[in-house]
Protein backbone atom coordinates (compact mmCIF):
# COMPACT_ATOMS: atom_id res chain seq x y z
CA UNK A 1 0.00 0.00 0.00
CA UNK A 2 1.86 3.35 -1.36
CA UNK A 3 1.18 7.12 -0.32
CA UNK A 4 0.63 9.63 -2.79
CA UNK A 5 0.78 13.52 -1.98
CA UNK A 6 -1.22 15.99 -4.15
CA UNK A 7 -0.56 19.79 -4.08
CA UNK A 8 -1.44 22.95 -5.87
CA UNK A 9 2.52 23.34 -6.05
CA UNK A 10 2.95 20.10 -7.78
CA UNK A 11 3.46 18.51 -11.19
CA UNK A 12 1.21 15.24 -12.62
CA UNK A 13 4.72 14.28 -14.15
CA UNK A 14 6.01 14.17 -10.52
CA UNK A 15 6.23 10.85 -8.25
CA UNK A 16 4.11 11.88 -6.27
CA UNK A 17 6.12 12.00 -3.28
CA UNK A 18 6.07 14.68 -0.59
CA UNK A 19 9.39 16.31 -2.36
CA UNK A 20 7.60 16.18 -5.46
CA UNK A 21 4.09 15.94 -5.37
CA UNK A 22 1.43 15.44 -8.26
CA UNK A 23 -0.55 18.54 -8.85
CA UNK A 24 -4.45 16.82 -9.49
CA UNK A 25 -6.08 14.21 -7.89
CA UNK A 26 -7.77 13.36 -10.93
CA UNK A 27 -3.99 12.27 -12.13
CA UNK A 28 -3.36 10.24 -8.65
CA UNK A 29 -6.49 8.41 -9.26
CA UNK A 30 -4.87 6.77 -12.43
CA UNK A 31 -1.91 5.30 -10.19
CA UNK A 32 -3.66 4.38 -6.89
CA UNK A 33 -4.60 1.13 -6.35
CA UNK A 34 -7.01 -0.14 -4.13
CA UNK A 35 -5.19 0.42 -0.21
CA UNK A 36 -3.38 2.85 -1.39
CA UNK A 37 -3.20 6.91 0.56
CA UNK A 38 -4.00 10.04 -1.07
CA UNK A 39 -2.77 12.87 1.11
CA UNK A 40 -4.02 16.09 -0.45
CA UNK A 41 -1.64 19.50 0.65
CA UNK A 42 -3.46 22.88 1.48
CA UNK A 43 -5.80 24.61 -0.70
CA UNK A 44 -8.65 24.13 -2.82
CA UNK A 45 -9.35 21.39 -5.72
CA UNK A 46 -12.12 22.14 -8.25
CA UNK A 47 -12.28 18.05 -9.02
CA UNK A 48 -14.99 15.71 -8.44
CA UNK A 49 -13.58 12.30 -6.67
CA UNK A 50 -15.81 9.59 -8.84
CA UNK A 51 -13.05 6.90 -9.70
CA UNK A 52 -11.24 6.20 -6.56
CA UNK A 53 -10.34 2.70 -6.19
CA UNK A 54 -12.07 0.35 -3.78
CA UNK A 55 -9.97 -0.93 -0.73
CA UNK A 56 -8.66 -4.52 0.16
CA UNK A 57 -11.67 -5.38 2.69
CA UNK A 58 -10.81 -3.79 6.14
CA UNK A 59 -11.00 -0.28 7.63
CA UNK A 60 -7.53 -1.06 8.14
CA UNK A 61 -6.58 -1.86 4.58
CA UNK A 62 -9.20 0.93 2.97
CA UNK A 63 -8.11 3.00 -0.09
CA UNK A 64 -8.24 6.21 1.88
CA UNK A 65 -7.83 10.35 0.85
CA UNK A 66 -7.12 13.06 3.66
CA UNK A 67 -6.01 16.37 3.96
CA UNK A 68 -1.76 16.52 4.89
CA UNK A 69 -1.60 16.63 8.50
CA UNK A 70 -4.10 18.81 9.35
CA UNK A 71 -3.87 21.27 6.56
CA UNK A 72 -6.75 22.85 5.46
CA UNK A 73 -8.39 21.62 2.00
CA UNK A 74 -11.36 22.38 0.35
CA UNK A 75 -13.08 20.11 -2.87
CA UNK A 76 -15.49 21.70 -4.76
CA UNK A 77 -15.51 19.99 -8.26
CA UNK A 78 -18.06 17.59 -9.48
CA UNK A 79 -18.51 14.72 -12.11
CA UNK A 80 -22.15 13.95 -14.42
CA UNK A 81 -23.44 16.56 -11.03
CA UNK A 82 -22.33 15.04 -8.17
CA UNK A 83 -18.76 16.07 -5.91
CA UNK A 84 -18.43 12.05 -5.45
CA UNK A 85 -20.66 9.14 -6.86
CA UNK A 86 -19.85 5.46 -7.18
CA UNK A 87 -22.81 2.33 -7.80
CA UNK A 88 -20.03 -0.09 -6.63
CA UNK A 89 -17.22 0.65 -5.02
CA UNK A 90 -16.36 -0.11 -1.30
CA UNK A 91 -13.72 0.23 1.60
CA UNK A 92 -12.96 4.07 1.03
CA UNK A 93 -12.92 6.58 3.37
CA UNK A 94 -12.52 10.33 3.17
CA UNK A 95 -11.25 12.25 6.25
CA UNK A 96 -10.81 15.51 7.08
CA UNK A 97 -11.70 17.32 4.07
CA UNK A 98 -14.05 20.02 3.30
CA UNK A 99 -16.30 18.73 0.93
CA UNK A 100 -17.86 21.70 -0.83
CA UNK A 101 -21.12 21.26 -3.52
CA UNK A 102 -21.05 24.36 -5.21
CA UNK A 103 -20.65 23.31 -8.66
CA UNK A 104 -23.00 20.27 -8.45
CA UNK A 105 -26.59 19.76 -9.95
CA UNK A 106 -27.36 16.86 -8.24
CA UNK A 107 -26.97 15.56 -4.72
CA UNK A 108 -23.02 15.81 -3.43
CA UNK A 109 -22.54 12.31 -2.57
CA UNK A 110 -23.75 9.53 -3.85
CA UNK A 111 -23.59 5.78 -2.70
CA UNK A 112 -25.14 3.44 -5.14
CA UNK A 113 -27.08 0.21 -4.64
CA UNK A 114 -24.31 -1.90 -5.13
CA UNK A 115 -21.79 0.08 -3.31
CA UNK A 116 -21.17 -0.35 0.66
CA UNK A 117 -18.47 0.50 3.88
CA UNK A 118 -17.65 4.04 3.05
CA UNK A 119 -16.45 6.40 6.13
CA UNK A 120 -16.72 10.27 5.53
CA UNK A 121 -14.69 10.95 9.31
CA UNK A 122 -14.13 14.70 10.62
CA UNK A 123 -15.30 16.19 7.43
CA UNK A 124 -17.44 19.36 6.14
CA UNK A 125 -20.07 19.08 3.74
CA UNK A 126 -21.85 22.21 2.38
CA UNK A 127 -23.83 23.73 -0.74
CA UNK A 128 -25.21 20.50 -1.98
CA UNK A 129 -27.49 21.04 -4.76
CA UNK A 130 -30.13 18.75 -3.44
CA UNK A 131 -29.22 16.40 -0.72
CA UNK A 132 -25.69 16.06 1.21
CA UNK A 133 -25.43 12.50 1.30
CA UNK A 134 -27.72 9.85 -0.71
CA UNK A 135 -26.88 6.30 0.84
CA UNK A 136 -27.88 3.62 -1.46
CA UNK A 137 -25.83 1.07 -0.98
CA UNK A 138 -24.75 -0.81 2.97
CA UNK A 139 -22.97 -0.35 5.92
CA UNK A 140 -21.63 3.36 4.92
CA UNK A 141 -20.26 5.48 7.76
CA UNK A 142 -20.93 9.38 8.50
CA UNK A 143 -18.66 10.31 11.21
CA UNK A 144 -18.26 13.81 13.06
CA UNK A 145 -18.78 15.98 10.47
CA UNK A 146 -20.40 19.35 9.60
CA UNK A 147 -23.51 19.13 7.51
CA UNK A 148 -24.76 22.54 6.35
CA UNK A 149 -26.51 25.23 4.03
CA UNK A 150 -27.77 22.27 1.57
CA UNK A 151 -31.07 21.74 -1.20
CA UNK A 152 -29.93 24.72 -3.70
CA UNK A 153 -31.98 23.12 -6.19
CA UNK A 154 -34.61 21.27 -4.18
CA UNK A 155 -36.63 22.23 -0.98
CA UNK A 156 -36.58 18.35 -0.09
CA UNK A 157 -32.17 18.87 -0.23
CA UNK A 158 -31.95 16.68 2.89
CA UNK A 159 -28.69 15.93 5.01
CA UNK A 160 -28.74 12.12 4.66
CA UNK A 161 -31.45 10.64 2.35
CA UNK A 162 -31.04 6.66 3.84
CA UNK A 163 -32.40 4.47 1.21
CA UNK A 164 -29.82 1.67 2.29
CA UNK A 165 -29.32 -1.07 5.18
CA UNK A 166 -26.94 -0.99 7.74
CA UNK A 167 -25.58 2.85 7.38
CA UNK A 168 -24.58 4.69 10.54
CA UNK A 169 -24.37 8.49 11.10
CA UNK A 170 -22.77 9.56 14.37
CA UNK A 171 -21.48 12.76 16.00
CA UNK A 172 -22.53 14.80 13.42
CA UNK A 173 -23.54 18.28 13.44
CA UNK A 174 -26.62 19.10 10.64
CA UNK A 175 -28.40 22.47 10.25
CA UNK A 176 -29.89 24.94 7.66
CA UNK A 177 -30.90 21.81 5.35
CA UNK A 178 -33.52 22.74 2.98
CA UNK A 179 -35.45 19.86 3.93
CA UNK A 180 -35.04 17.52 7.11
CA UNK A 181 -31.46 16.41 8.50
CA UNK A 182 -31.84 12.65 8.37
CA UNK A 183 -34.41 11.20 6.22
CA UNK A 184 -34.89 7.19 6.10
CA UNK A 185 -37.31 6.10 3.52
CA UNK A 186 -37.14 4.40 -0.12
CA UNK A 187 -40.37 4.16 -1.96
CA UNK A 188 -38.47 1.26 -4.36
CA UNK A 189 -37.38 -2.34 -3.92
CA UNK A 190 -34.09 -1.30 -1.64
CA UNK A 191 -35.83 -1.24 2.30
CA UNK A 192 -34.22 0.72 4.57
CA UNK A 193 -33.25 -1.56 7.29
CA UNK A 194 -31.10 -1.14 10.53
CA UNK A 195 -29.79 2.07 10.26
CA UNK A 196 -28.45 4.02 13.28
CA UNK A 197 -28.85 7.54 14.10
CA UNK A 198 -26.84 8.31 17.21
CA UNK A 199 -25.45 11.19 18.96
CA UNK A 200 -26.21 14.12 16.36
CA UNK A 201 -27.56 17.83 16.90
CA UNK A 202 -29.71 18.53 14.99
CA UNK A 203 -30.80 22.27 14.53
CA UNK A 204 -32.73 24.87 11.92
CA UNK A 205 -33.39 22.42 9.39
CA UNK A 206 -36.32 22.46 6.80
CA UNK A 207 -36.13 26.37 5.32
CA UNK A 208 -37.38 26.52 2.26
CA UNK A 209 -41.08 27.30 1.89
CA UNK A 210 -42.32 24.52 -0.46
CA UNK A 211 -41.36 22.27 1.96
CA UNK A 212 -41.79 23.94 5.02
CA UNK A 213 -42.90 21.14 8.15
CA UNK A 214 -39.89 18.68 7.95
CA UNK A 215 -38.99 16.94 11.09
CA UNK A 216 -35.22 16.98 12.15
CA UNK A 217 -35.30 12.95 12.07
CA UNK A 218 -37.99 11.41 9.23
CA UNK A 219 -38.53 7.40 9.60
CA UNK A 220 -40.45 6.23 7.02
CA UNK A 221 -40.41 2.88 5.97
CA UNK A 222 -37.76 0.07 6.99
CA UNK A 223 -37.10 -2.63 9.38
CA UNK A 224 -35.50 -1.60 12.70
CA UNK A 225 -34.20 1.97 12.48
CA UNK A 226 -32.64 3.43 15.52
CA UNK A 227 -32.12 7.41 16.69
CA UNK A 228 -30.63 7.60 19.82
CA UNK A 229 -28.95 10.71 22.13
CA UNK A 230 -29.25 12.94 19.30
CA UNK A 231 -30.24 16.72 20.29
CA UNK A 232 -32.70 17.93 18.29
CA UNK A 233 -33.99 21.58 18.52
CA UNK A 234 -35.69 24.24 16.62
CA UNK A 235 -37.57 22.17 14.57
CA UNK A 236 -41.19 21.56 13.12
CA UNK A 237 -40.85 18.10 14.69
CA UNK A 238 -37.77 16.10 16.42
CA UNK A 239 -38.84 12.78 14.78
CA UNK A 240 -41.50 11.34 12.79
CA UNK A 241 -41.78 8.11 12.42
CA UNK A 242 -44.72 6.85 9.90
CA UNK A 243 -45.61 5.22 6.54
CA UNK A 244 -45.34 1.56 7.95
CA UNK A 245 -42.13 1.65 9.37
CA UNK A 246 -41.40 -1.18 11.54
CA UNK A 247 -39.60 -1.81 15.02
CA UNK A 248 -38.34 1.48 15.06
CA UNK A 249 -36.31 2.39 18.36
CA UNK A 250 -36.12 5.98 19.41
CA UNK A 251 -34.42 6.30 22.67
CA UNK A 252 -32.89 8.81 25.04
CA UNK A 253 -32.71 11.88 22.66
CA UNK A 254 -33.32 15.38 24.14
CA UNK A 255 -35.56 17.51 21.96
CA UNK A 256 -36.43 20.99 21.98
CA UNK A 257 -38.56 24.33 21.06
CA UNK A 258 -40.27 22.15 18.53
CA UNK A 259 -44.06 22.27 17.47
CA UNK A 260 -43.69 18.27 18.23
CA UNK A 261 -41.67 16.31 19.98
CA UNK A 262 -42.16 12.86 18.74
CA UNK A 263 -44.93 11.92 15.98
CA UNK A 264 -45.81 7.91 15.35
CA UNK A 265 -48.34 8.02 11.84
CA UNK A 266 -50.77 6.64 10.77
CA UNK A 267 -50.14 7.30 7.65
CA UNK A 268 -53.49 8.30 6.65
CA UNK A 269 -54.42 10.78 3.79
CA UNK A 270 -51.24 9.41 2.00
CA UNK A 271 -50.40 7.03 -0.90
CA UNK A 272 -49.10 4.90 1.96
CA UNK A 273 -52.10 4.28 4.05
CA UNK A 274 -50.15 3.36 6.29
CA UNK A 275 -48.32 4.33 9.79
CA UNK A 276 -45.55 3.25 12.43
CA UNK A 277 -45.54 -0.40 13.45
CA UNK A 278 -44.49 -1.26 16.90
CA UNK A 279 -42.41 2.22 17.91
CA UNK A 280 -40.73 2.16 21.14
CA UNK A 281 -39.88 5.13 22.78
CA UNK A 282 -38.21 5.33 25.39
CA UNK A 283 -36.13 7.60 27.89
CA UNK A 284 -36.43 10.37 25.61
CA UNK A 285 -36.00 14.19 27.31
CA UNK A 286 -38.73 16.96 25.99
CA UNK A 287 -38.63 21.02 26.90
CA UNK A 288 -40.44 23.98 25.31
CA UNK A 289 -42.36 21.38 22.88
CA UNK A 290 -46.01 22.58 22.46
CA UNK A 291 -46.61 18.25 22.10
CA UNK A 292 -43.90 16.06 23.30
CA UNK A 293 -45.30 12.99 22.02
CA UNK A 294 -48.23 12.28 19.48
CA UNK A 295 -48.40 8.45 18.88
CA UNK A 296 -51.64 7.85 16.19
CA UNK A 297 -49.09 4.64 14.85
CA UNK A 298 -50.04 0.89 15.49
CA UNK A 299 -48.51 -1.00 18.79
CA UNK A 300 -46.44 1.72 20.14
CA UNK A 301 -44.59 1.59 23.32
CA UNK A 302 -44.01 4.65 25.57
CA UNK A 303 -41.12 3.44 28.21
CA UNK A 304 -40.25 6.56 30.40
CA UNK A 305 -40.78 9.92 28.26
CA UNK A 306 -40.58 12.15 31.07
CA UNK A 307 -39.78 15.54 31.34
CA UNK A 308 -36.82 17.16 32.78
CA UNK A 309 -36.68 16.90 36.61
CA UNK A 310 -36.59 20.67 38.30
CA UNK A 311 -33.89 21.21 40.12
CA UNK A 312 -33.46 20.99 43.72
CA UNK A 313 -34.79 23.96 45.64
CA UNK A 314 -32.39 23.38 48.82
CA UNK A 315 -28.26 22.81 47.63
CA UNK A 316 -27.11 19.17 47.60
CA UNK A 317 -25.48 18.10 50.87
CA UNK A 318 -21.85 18.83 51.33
CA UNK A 319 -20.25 15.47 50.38
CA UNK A 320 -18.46 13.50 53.12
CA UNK A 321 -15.15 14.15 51.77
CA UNK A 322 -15.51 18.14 51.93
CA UNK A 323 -16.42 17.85 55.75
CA UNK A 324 -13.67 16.07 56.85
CA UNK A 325 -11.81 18.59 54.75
CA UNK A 326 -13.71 21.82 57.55
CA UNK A 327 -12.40 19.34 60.47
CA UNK A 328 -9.07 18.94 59.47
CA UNK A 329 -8.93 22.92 58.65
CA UNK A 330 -10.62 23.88 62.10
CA UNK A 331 -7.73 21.58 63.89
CA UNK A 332 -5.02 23.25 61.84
CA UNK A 333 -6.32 26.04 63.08
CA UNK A 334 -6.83 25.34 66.98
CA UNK A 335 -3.31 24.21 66.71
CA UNK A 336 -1.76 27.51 64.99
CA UNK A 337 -3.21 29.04 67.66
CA UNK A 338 -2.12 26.68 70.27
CA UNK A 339 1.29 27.63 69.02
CA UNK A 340 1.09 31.25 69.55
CA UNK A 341 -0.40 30.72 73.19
CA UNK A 342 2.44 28.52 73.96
CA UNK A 343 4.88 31.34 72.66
CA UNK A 344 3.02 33.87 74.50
CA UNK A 345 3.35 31.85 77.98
CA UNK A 346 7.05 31.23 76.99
CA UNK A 347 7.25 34.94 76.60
CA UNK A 348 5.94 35.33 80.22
CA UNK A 349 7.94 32.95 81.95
CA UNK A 350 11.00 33.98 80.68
CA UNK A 351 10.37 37.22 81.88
CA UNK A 352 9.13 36.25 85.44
CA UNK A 353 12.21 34.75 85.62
CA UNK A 354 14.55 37.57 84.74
CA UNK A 355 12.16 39.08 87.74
CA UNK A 356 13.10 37.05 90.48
CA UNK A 357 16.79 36.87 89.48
CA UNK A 358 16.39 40.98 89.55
CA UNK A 359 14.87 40.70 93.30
CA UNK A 360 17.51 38.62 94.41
CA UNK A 361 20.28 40.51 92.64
CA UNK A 362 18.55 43.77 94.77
CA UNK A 363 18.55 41.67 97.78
CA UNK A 364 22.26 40.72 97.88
CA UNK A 365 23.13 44.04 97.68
CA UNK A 366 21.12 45.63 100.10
CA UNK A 367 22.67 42.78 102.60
CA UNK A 368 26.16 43.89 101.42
CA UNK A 369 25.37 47.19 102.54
């Protein structure tokens, strides 16, 4: 597995070595193969990234492109529309790179049917045409990064449209979508099963008019779909879940200043006819919703939606450990004093005895005389 460094310094007839570095990634793509490192120097590429070759089967052993230790870099080209799109490649994973949509037409990333286990880690995505992310394909990864100021060309421009199995999207941030941050549904013969929605805030999503009552998570469809400890504010809705998705688990996330909390379907007045199947919800945290929970689905399960506890009106206790800390400060202190005392009397007696030997000093002499 061989490193390649790309710069805007460089030269494609280079080896593509950090002394001499190629100057496109286009060119590096025609001498990586799959395992192989593409470390991209500061600055900014206009170049889509269709074409990368898959990896060898592991995370470990993924065909993987990054910015140079650290430095800043910024992609903004695109290929037939989209920034990146593959329908079958797999084991590639992009870190640390700003992944900019501006000169797309159609949604910035897209994971085909056929393609699976790619890892977008500690990146930025922003201007997508229509949606950020499109996951097809299975087991795709969407790590800790910045999802913003998407859906140029379409009010339903989501963050991640999930139309695959398996996908996970963690730690990200997602706001100022056009339409809803995470949306799981697939009206075609690819079910969205098993996908996991953890640990995201989700803000100030669904802008544009057409299309103006998103919820920050949308479960539609699919077999065991998970959002869990995401924060969710300042939306129409936190999560919907509706359209005859099944076994759906929505668990511990805190929602906020939204209209609803958490809406199970029934799907009616839709070409659905259908709602959520067998919902549980459970620990999740509601404050400043006007409804925290409207459940009109089929078999739901409501485990512990409470609201936030007030807090305490009287101060906790002073913990064990911080009163044996005032005891052993008071007997410092007795014994400073102690101290001085004892000097004091010292003082005294010394000079009670300079006294007497005075008295008997006046004494001998008055004999003598």
């Amino acid at each position: 597995m061989t490193t390649y460094i790309v710069s805007n310094l460089g030269d494609d007839f280079a080896p593509g070595t950090v002394m001499d570095p190629f100057a496109t990634i286009e060119h590096a793509k025609t001498v990586m193969h799959g395992g192989d490192t593409l470390m991209l120097r500061g600055g900014t590429y206009p170049e889509g990234l269709a074409g990368l070759p898959s990896g060898l089967g592991t995370w470990n052993t993924a065909t993987t492109i990054e910015a140079y230790e650290g430095e800043p870099v910024i992609i903004s080209g695109e290929h037939e529309g989209y920034l990146y799109y593959t329908s079958d490649r797999a084991w590639i994973v992009f870190n640390d790179l700003v992944l900019d949509g501006i000169d797309g037409t159609k949604d910035a990333i897209n994971i085909g049917n056929y393609a699976h286990h790619h890892r977008f880690i500690n990146c930025e995505m922003l201007n997508a045409a229509t949606s950020a992310f499109n996951l097809k394909g299975h087991h795709n990864e969407i790590l800790d990064t910045y999802i913003h100021d998407g859906g140029r060309y379409l009010p339903q421009g989501y963050g991640v449209y999930i139309k695959g199995q398996d996908n996970l999207v963690r730690g990200c941030e997602i706001t100022r979508m056009a339409g809803m941050a995470i949306h799981i549904f697939d009206n075609e013969s690819w079910l969205p099963d098993r996908n996991s929605v953890i640990e995201n805030h989700i803000h100030h999503n669904g802008w544009s008019d057409r299309y103006s009552q998103p919820p920050g998570i949308g479960i539609y469809v699919g077999i065991g779909n998970i959002a869990r400890s995401n924060n969710i504010h300042d939306e129409h809705t936190g999560v919907i879940v509706n359209y005859g998705a099944r076994d759906t688990l929505v668990e511990t996330n805190a929602i906020a200043d939204c209209l609803r909390g958490i809406y199970v379907g029934d799907g009616a007045g839709t070409s659905f006819d259908d709602g959520g199947h067998d919902t549980i919800l459970r620990g999740n945290v509601f404050t400043s919703c006007v409804i925290d929970i409207l459940d009109e689905g089929i078999g739901t399960i409501i485990d512990d939606d409470v609201p936030p506890e007030d807090p305490p009106e009287d101060p906790p206790e002073e913990p064990i450990m911080g009163a044996v800390d005032d005891i052993q400060a008071a007997i410092d202190t007795i014994r400073i004093k102690q101290a001085e005392i004892e000097a004091e009397l010292a003082s005294v007696e010394s000079a009670l005895v300079e006294l007497v030997e005075a008295d008997e000093l006046a004494d001998t002499l008055a004999e003598k005389l």
